[in-house]
C-alpha atoms as a PDB file:
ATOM      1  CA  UNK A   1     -14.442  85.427  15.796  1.00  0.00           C
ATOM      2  CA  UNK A   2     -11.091  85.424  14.279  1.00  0.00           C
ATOM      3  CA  UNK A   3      -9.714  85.937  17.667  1.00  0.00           C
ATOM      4  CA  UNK A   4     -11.148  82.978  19.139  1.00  0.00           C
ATOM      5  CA  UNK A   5      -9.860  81.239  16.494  1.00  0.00           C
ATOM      6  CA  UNK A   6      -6.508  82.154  17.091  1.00  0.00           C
ATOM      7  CA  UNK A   7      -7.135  80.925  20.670  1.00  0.00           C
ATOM      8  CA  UNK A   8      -7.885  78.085  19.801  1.00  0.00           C
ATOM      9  CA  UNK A   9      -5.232  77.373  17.076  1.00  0.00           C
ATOM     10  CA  UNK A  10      -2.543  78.292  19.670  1.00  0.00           C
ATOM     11  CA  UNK A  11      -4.323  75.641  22.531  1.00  0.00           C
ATOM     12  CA  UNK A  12      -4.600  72.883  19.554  1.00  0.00           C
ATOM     13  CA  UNK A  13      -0.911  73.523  19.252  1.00  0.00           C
ATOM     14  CA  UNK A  14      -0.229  73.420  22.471  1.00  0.00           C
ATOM     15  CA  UNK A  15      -2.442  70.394  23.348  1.00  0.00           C
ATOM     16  CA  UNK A  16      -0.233  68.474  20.047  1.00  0.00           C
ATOM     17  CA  UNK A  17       3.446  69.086  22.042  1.00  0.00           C
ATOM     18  CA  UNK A  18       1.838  68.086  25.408  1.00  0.00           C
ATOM     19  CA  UNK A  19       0.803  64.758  23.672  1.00  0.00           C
ATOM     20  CA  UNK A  20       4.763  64.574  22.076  1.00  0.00           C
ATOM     21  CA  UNK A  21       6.510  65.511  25.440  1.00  0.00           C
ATOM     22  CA  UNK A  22       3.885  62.903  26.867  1.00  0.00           C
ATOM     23  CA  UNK A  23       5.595  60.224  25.187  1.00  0.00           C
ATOM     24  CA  UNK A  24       8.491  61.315  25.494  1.00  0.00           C
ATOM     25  CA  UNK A  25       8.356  60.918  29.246  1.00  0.00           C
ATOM     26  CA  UNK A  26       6.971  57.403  28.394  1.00  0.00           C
ATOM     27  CA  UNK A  27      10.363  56.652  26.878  1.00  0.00           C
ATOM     28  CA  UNK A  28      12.400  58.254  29.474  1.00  0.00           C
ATOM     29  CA  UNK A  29      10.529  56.495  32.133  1.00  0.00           C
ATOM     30  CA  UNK A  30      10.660  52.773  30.319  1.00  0.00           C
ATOM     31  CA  UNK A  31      14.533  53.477  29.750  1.00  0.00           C
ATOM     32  CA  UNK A  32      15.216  54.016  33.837  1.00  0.00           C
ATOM     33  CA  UNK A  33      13.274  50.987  33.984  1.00  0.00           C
ATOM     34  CA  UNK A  34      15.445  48.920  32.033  1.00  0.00           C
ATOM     35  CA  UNK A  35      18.285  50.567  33.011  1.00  0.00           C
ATOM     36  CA  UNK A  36      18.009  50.083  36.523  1.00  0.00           C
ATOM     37  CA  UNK A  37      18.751  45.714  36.332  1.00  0.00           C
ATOM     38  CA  UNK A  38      21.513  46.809  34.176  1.00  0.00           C
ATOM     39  CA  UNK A  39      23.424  49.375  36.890  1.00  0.00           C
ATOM     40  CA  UNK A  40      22.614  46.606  39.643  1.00  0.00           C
ATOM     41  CA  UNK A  41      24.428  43.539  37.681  1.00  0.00           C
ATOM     42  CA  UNK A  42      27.019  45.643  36.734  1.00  0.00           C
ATOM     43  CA  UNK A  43      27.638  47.148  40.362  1.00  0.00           C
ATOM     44  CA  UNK A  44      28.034  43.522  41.201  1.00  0.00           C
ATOM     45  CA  UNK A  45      30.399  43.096  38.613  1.00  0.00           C
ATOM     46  CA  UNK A  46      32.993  45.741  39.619  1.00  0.00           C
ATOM     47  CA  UNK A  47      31.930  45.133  43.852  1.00  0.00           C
ATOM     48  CA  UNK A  48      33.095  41.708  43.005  1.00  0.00           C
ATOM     49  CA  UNK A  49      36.432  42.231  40.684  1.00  0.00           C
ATOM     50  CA  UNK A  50      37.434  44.709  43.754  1.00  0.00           C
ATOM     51  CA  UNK A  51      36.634  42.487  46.232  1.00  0.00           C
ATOM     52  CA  UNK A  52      39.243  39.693  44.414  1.00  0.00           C
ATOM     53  CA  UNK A  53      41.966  42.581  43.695  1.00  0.00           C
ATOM     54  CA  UNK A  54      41.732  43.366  47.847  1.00  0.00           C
ATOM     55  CA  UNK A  55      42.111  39.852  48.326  1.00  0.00           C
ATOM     56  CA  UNK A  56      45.333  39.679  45.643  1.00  0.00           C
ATOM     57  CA  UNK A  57      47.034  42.582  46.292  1.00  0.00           C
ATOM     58  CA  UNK A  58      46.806  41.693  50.556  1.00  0.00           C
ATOM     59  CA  UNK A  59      49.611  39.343  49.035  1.00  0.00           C
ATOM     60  CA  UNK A  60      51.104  41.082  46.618  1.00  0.00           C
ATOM     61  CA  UNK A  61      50.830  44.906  46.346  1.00  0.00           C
ATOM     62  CA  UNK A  62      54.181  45.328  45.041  1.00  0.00           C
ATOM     63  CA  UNK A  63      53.148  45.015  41.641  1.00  0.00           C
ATOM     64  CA  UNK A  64      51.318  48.044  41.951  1.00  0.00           C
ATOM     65  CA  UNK A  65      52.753  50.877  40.166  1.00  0.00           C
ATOM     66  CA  UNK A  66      54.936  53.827  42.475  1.00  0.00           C
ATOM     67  CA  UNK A  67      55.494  56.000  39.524  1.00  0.00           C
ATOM     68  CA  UNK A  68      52.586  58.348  38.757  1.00  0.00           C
ATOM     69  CA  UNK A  69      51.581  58.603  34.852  1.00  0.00           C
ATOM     70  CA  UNK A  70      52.797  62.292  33.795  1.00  0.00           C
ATOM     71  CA  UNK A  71      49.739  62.231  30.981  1.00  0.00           C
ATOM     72  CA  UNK A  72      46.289  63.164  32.703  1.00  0.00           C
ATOM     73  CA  UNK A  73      43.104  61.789  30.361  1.00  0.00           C
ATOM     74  CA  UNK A  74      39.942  63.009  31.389  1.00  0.00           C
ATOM     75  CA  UNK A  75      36.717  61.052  29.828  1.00  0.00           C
ATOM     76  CA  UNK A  76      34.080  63.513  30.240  1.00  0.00           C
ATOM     77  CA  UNK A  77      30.262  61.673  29.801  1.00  0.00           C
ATOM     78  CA  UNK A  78      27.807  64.129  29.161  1.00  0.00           C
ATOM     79  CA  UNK A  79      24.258  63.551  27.191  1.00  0.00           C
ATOM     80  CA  UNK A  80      23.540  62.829  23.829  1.00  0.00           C
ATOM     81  CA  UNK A  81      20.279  64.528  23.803  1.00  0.00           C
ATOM     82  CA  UNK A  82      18.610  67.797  25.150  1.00  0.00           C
ATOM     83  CA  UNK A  83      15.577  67.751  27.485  1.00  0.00           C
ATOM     84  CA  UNK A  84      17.792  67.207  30.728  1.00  0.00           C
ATOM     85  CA  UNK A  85      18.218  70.353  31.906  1.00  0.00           C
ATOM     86  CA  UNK A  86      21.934  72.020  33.086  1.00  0.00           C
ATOM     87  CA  UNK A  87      24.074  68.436  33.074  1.00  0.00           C
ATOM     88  CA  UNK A  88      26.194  69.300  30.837  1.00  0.00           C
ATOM     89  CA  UNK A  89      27.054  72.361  31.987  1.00  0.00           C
ATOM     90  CA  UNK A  90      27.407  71.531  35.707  1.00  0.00           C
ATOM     91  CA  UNK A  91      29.713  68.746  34.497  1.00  0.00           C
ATOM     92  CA  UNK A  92      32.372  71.108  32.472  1.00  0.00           C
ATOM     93  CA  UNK A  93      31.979  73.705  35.571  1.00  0.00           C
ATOM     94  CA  UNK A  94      33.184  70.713  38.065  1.00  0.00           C
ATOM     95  CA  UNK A  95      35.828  69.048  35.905  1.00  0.00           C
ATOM     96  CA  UNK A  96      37.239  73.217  35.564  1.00  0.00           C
ATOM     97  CA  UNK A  97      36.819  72.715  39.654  1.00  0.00           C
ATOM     98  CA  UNK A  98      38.813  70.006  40.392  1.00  0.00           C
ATOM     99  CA  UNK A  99      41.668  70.596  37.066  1.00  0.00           C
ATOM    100  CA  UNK A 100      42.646  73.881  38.909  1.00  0.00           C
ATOM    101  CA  UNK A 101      42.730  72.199  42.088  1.00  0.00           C
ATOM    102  CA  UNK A 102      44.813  69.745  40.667  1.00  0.00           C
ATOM    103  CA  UNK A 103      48.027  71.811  39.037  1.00  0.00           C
ATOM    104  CA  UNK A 104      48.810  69.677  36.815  1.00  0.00           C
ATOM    105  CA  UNK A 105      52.297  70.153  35.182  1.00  0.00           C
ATOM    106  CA  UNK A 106      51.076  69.253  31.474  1.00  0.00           C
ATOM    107  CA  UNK A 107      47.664  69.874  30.044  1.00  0.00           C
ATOM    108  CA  UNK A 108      45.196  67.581  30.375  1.00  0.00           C
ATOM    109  CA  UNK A 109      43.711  65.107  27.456  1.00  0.00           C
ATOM    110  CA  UNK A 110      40.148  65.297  26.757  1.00  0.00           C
ATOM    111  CA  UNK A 111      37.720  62.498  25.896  1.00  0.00           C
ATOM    112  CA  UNK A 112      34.095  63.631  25.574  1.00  0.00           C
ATOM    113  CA  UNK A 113      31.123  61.481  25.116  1.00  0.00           C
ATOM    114  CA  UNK A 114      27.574  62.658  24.360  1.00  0.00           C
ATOM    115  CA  UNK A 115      26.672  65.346  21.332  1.00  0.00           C
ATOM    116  CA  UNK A 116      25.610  68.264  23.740  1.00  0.00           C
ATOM    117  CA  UNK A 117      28.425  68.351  25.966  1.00  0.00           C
ATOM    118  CA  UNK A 118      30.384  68.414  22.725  1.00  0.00           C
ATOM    119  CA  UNK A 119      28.677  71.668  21.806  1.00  0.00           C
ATOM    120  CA  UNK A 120      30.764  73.184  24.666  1.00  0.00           C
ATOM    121  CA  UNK A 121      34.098  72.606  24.168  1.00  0.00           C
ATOM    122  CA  UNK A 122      33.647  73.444  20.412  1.00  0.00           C
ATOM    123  CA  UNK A 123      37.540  74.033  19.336  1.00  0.00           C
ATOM    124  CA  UNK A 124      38.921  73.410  22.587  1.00  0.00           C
ATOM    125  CA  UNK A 125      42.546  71.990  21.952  1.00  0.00           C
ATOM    126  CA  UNK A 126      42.454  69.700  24.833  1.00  0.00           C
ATOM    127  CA  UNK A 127      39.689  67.231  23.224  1.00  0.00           C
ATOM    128  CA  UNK A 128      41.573  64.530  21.374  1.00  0.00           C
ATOM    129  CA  UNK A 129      38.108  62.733  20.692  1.00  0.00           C
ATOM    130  CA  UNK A 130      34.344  63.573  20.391  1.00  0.00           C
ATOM    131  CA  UNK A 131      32.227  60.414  21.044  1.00  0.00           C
ATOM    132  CA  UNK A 132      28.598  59.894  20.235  1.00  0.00           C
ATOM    133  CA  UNK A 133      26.549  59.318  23.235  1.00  0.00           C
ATOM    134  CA  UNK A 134      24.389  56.589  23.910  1.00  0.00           C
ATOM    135  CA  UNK A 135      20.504  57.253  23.441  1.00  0.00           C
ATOM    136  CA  UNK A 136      19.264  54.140  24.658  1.00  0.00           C
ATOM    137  CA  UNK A 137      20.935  51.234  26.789  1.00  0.00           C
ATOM    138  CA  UNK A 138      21.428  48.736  24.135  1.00  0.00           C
ATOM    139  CA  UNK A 139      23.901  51.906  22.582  1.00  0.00           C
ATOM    140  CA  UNK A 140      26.707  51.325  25.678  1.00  0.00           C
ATOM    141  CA  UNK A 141      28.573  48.502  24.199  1.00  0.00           C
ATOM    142  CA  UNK A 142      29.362  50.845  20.906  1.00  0.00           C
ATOM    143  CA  UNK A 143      30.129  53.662  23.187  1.00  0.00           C
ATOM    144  CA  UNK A 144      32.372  51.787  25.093  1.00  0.00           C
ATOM    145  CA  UNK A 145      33.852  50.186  22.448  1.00  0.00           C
ATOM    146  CA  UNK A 146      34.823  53.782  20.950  1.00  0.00           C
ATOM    147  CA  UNK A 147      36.048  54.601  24.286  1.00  0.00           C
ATOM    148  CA  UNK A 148      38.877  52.204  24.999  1.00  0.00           C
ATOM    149  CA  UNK A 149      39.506  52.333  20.946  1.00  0.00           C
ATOM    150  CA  UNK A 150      40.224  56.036  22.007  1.00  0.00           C
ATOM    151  CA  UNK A 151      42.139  55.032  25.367  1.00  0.00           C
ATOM    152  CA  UNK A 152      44.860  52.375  23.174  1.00  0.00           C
ATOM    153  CA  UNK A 153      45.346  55.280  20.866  1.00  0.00           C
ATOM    154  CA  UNK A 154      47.013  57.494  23.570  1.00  0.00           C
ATOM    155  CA  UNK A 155      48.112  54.746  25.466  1.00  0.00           C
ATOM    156  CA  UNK A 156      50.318  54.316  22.668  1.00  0.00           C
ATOM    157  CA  UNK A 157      51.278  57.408  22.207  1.00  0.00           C
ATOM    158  CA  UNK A 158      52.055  58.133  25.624  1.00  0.00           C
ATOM    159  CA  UNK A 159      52.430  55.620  27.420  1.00  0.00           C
ATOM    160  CA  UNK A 160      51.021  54.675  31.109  1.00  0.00           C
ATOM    161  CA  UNK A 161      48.078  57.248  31.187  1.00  0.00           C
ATOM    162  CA  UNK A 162      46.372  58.551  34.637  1.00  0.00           C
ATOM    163  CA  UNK A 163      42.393  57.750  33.328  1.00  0.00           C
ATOM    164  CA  UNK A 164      39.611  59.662  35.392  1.00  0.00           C
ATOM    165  CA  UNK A 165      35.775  59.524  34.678  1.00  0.00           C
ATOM    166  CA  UNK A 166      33.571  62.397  35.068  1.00  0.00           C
ATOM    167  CA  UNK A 167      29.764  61.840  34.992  1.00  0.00           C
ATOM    168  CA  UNK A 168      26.365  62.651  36.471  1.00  0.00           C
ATOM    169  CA  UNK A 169      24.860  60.535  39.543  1.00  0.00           C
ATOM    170  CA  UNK A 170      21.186  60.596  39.666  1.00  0.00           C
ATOM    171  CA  UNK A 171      21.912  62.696  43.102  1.00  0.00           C
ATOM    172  CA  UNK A 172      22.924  65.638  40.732  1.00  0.00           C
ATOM    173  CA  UNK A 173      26.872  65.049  41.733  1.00  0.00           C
ATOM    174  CA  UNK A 174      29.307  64.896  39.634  1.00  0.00           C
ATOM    175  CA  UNK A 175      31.096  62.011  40.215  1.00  0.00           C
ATOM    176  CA  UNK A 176      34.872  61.399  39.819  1.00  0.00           C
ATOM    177  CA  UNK A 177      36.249  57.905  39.347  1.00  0.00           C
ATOM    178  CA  UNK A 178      40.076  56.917  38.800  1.00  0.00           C
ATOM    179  CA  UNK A 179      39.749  54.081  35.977  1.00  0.00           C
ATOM    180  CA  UNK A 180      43.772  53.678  35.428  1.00  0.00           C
ATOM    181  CA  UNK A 181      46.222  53.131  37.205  1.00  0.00           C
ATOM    182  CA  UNK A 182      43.041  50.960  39.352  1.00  0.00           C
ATOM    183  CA  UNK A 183      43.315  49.767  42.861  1.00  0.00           C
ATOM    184  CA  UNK A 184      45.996  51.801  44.614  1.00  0.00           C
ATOM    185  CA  UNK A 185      43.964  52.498  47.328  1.00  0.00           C
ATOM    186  CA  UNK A 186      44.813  49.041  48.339  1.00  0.00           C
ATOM    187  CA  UNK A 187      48.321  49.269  48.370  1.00  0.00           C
ATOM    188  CA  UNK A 188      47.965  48.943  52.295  1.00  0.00           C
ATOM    189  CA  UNK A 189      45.616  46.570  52.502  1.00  0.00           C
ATOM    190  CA  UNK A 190      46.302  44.340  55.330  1.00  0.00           C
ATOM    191  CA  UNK A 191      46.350  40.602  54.925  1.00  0.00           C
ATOM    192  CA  UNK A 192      43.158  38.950  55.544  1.00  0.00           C
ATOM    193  CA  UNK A 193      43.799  35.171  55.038  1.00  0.00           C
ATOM    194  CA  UNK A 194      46.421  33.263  56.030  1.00  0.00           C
ATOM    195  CA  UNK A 195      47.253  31.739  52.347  1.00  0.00           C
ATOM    196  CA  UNK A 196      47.603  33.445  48.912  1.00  0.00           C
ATOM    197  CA  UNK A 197      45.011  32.879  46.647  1.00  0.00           C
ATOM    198  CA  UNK A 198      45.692  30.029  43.924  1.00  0.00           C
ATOM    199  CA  UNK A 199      46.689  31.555  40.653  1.00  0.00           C
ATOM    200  CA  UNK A 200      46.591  29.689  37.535  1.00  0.00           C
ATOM    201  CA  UNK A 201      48.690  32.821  35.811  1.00  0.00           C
ATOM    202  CA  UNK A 202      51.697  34.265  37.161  1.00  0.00           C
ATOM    203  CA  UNK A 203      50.578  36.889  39.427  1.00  0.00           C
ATOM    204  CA  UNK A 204      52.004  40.197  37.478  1.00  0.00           C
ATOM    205  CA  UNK A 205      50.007  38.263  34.227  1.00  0.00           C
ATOM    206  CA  UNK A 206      47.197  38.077  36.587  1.00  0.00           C
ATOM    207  CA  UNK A 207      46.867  41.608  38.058  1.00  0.00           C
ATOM    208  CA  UNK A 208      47.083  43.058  34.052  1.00  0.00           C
ATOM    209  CA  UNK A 209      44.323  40.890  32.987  1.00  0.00           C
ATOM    210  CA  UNK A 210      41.942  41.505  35.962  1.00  0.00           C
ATOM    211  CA  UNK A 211      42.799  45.304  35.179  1.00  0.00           C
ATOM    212  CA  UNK A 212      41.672  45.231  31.513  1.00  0.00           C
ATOM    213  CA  UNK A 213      38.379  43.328  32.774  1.00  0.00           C
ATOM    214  CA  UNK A 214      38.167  45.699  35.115  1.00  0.00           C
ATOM    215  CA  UNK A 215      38.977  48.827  33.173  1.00  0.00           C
ATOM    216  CA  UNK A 216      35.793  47.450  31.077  1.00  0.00           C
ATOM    217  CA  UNK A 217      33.439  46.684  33.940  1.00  0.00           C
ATOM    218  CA  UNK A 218      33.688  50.373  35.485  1.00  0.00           C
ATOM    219  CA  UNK A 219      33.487  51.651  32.511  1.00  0.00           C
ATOM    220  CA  UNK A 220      29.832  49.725  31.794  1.00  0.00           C
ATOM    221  CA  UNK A 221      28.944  51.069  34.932  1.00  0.00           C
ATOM    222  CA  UNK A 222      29.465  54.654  34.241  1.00  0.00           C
ATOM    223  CA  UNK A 223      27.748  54.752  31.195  1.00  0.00           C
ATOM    224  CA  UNK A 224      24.996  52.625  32.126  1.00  0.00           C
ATOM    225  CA  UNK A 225      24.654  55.263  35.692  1.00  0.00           C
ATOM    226  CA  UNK A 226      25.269  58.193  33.521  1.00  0.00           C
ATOM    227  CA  UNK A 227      22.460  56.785  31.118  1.00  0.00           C
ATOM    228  CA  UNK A 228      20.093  56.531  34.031  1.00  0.00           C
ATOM    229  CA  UNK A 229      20.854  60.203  35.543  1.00  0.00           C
ATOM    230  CA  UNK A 230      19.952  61.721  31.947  1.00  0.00           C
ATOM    231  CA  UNK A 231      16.758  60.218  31.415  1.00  0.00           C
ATOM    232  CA  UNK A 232      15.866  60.832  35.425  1.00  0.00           C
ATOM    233  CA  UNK A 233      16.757  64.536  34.883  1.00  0.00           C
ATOM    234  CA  UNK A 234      14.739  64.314  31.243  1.00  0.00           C
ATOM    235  CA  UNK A 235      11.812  62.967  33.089  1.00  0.00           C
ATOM    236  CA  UNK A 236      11.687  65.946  35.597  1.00  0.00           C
ATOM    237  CA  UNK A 237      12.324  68.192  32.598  1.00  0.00           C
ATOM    238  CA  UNK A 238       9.548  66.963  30.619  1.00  0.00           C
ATOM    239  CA  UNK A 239       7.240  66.765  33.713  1.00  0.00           C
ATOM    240  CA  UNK A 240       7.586  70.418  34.457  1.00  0.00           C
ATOM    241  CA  UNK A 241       7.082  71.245  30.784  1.00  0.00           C
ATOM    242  CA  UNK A 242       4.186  69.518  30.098  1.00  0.00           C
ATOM    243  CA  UNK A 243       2.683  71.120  33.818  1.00  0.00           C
ATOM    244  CA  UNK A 244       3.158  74.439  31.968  1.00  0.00           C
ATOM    245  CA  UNK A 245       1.695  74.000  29.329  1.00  0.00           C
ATOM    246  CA  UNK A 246      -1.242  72.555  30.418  1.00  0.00           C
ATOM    247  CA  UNK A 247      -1.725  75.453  32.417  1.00  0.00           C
ATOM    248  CA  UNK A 248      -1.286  77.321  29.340  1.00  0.00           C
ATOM    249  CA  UNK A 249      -3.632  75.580  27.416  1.00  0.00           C
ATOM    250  CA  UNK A 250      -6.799  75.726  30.295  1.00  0.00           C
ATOM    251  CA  UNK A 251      -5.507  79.263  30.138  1.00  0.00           C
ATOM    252  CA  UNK A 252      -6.581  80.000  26.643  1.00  0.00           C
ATOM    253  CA  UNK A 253      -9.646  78.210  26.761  1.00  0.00           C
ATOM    254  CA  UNK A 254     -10.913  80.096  29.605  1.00  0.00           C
ATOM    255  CA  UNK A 255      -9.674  83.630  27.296  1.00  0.00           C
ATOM    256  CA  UNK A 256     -11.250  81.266  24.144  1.00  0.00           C
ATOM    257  CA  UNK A 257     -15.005  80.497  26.389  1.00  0.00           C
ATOM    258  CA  UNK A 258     -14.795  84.651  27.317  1.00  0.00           C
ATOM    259  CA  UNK A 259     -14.604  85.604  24.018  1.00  0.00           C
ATOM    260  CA  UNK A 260     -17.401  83.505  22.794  1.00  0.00           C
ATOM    261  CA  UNK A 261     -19.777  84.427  25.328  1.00  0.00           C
ATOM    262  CA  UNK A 262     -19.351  88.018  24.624  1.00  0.00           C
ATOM    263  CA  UNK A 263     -20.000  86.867  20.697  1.00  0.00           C
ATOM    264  CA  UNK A 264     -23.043  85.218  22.129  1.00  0.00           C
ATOM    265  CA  UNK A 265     -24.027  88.454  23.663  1.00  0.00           C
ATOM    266  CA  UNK A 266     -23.688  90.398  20.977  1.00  0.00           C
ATOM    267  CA  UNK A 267     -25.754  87.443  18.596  1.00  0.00           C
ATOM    268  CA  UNK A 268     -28.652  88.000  21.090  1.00  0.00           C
ATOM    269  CA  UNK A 269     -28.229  92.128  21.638  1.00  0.00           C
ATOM    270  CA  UNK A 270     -28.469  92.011  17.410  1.00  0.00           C
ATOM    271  CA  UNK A 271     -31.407  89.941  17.955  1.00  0.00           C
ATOM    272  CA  UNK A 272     -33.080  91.879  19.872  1.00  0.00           C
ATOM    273  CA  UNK A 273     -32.264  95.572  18.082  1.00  0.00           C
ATOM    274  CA  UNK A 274     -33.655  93.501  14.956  1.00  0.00           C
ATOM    275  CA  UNK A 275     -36.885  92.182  16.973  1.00  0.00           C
ATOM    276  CA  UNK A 276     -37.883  96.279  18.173  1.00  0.00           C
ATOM    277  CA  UNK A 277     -37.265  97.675  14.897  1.00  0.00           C
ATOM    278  CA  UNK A 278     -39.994  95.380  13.618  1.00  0.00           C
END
């Protein structure tokens, strides 16, 4: 008996973190959900603020920068929670990728977002800021807030900074985005209209402010597609975990139904020994 009723204790267990990683998936799946008008509005954003700077700098690409920033700053968006398998991992392994590729005279700065990726670089003298992550959409704006709080800082310091993103694509890339200096690979852009665009600002005034709006734009859209990878990769995480243990649990009632029906059998062997010796 008490065997069975360790069976059985284990499957109730069981059965009780099925039902939490249940929800859990619930929440993971409602968050893509949400998430997904979110990455499309902001995709239109930044589509349309590069769209304008092609148009612009057709006409005047000289005020693009020729000197490259000597100060790398890498922001490096990982997750905030666990239950998404090996992002965070695969993201430090790629950004170690492409740093040697790179040679860079000085050592890089290091911005990283998201508690778990933190975990990693635990006393690793590049990181000049640890972030919290956002855990739910409606968490960005603080995020990126902290982010180009974090960006001024060495800015100041520094000066003119080369900016690169590193974050997770829900194709399992990691993707690499330049955020500062933005839009040299129009430098060459060939002139498609005949007349300027009208300017109500000077256009060196105009080119810095649709860089800080843009600056902010790709920024939301990282987080936002970063946001959407981790609860993607949580969902298939979850899925596969809560597979298992099902499985686990009908195991141990099948062991748990065994058991009892050789207690039955001995109930009924007693039984009978009892009814002969009568």
């Amino acid at each position: 008996m008490s065997r069975r009723n360790d069976l059985e204790s284990q499957r109730h267990s069981l059965d009780e973190i099925s039902e939490i990683m249940n929800a859990m998936k619930t929440l993971a799946y409602m968050e893509t959900r949400k998430l997904m008008d979110f990455i499309d509005a902001q995709q239109a954003v930044v589509n349309n603020m590069e769209a304008a700077a092609t148009d612009f700098l057709s006409f005047h690409n000289h005020l693009l920068p020729n000197i490259n920033a000597e100060v790398s700053v890498y922001l490096l968006i990982g997750t905030e929670r666990g239950f998404c398998g090996d992002i965070n991992q695969h993201l430090l392994r790629q950004f170690e990728t492409i740093f040697r590729q790179k040679s860079p005279l000085s050592t890089p700065k290091l911005i990283v977002v998201g508690r778990k990726l933190q975990l990693l670089l635990d006393n690793d003298k590049r990181v000049t800021a640890l972030i919290k992550g956002a855990s739910v959409a409606e968490d960005v704006a603080s995020v990126l807030e902290e982010v180009t709080q974090q960006l001024e800082k060495l800015q100041i310091q520094f000066g003119a900074l080369n900016v690169y993103g590193l974050y997770q694509e829900d194709n399992s890339n990691i993707t690499v985005k330049k955020l500062l200096p933005p839009f040299l690979s129009l430098k060459n852009t060939g002139v498609s209209f005949s007349h300027p665009p009208l300017l109500n600002l000077t256009p060196a005034e105009f080119l810095l402010a649709l860089t800080e709006h843009y600056l902010l734009a790709a920024l939301h859209e990282i987080l936002y597609t970063s946001l959407m990878a981790e609860n993607h990769r949580r969902l298939a995480h979850l899925d596969g975990a809560v597979q298992y243990l099902e499985e686990e649990s009908q195991q141990l009632l099948r062991r748990s139904n065994t058991l009892r029906q050789e207690e039955i059998t001995e109930e009924i062997e007693v039984i009978l020994l009892s009814a002969d010796s009568v």
